[in-house]
C-alpha atoms as a PDB file:
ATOM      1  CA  UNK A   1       0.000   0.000   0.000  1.00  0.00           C
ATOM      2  CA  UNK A   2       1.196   3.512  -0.963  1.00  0.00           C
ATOM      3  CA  UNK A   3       1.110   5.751   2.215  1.00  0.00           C
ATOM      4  CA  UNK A   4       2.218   8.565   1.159  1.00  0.00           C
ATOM      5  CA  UNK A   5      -0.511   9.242  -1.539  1.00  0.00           C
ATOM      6  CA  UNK A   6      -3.146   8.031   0.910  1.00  0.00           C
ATOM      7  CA  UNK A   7      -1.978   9.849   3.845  1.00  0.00           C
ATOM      8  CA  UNK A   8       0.749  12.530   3.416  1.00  0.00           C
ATOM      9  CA  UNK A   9      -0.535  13.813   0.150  1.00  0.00           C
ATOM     10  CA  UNK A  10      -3.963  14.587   1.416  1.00  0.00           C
ATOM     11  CA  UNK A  11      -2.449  16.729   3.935  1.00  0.00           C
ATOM     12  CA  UNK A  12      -0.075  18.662   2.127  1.00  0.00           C
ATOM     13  CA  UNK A  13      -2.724  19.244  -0.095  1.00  0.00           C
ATOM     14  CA  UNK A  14      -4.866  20.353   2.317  1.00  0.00           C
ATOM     15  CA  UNK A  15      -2.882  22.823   4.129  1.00  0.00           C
ATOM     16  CA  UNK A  16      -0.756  23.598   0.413  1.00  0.00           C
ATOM     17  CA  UNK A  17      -3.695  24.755  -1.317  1.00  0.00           C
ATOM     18  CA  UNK A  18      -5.927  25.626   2.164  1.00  0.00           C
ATOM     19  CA  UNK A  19      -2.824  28.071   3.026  1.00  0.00           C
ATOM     20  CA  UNK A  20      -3.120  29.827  -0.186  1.00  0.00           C
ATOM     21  CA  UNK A  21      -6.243  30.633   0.299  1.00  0.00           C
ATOM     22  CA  UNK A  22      -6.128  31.286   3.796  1.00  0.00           C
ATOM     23  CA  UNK A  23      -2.782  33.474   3.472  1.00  0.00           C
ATOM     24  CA  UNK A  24      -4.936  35.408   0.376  1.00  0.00           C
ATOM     25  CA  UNK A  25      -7.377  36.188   2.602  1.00  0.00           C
ATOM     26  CA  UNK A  26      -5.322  37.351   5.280  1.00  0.00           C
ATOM     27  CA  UNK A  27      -3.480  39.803   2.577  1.00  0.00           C
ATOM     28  CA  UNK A  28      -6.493  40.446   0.991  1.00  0.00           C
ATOM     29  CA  UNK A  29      -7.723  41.687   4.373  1.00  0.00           C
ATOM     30  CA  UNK A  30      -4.942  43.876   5.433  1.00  0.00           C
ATOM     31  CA  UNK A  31      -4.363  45.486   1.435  1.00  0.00           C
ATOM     32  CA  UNK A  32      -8.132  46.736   2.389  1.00  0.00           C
ATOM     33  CA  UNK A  33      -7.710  48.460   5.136  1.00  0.00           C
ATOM     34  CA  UNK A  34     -10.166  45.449   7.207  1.00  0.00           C
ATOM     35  CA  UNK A  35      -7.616  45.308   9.752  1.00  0.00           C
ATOM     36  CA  UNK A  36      -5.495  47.768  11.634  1.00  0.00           C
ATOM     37  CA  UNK A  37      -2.632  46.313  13.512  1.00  0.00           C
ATOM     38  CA  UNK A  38      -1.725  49.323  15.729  1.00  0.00           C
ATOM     39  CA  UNK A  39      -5.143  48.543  17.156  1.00  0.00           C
ATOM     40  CA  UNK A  40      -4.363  45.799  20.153  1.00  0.00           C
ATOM     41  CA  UNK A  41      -7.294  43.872  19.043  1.00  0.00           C
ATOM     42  CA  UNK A  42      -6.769  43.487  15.964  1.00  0.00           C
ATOM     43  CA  UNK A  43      -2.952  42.412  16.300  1.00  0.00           C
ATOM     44  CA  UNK A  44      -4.208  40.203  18.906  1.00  0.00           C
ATOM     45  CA  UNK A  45      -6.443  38.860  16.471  1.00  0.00           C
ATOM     46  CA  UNK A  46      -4.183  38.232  13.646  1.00  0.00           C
ATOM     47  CA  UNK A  47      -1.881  36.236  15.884  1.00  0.00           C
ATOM     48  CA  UNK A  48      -4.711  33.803  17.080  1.00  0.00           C
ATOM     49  CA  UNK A  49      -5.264  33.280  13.466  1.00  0.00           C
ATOM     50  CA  UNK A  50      -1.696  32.294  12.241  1.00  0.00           C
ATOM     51  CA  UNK A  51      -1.818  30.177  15.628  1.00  0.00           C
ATOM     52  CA  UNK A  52      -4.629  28.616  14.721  1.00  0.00           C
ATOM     53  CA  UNK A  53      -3.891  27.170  11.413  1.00  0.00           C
ATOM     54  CA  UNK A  54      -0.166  25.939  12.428  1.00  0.00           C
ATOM     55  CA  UNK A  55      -1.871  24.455  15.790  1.00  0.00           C
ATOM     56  CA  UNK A  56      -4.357  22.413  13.645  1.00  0.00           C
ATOM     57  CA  UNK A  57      -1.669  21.693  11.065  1.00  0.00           C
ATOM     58  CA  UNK A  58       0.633  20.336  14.028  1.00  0.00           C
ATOM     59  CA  UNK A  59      -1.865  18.090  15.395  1.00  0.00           C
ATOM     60  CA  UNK A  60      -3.108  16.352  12.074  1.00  0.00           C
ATOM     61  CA  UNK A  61       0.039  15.915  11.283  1.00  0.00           C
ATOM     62  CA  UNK A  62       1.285  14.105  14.436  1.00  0.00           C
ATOM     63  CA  UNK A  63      -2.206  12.231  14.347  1.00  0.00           C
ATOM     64  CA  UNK A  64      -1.317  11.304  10.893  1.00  0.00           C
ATOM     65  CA  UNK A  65       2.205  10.127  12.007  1.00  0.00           C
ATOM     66  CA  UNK A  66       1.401   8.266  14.877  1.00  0.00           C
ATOM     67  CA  UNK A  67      -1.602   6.553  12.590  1.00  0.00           C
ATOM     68  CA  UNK A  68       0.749   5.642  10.208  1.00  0.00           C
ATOM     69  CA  UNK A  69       3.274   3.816  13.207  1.00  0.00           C
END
């Protein structure tokens, strides 16, 4: 059985083509003027964000990982 295209290429795709979008948005959001990062809030905000996605990232990967032991 191939792993890697029924387990690790999933995922890359997933947060490859998930991160563009999610990284457009994010530019897309501060080239507008949506967000103002002197505001505390809004820098606060940002950083749960780009926490978020490398938290979720972290954990399917190790779940992935440790399925694949």
């Amino acid at each position: 059985m191939d792993l890697f295209s029924h387990s690790w290429l999933p995922f890359f795709y997933l947060y490859g083509v998930g991160g563009l979008f999610f990284f457009a948005g994010i530019i897309i959001i501060r080239k507008s003027g949506s967000i103002d990062l002197k505001n505390p809030t809004h820098s606060n905000w940002l950083k749960i964000l780009y926490f978020g996605f490398i938290w979720y990232m972290m954990i399917h990967g190790t779940v992935t990982f440790l399925a694949l032991q």
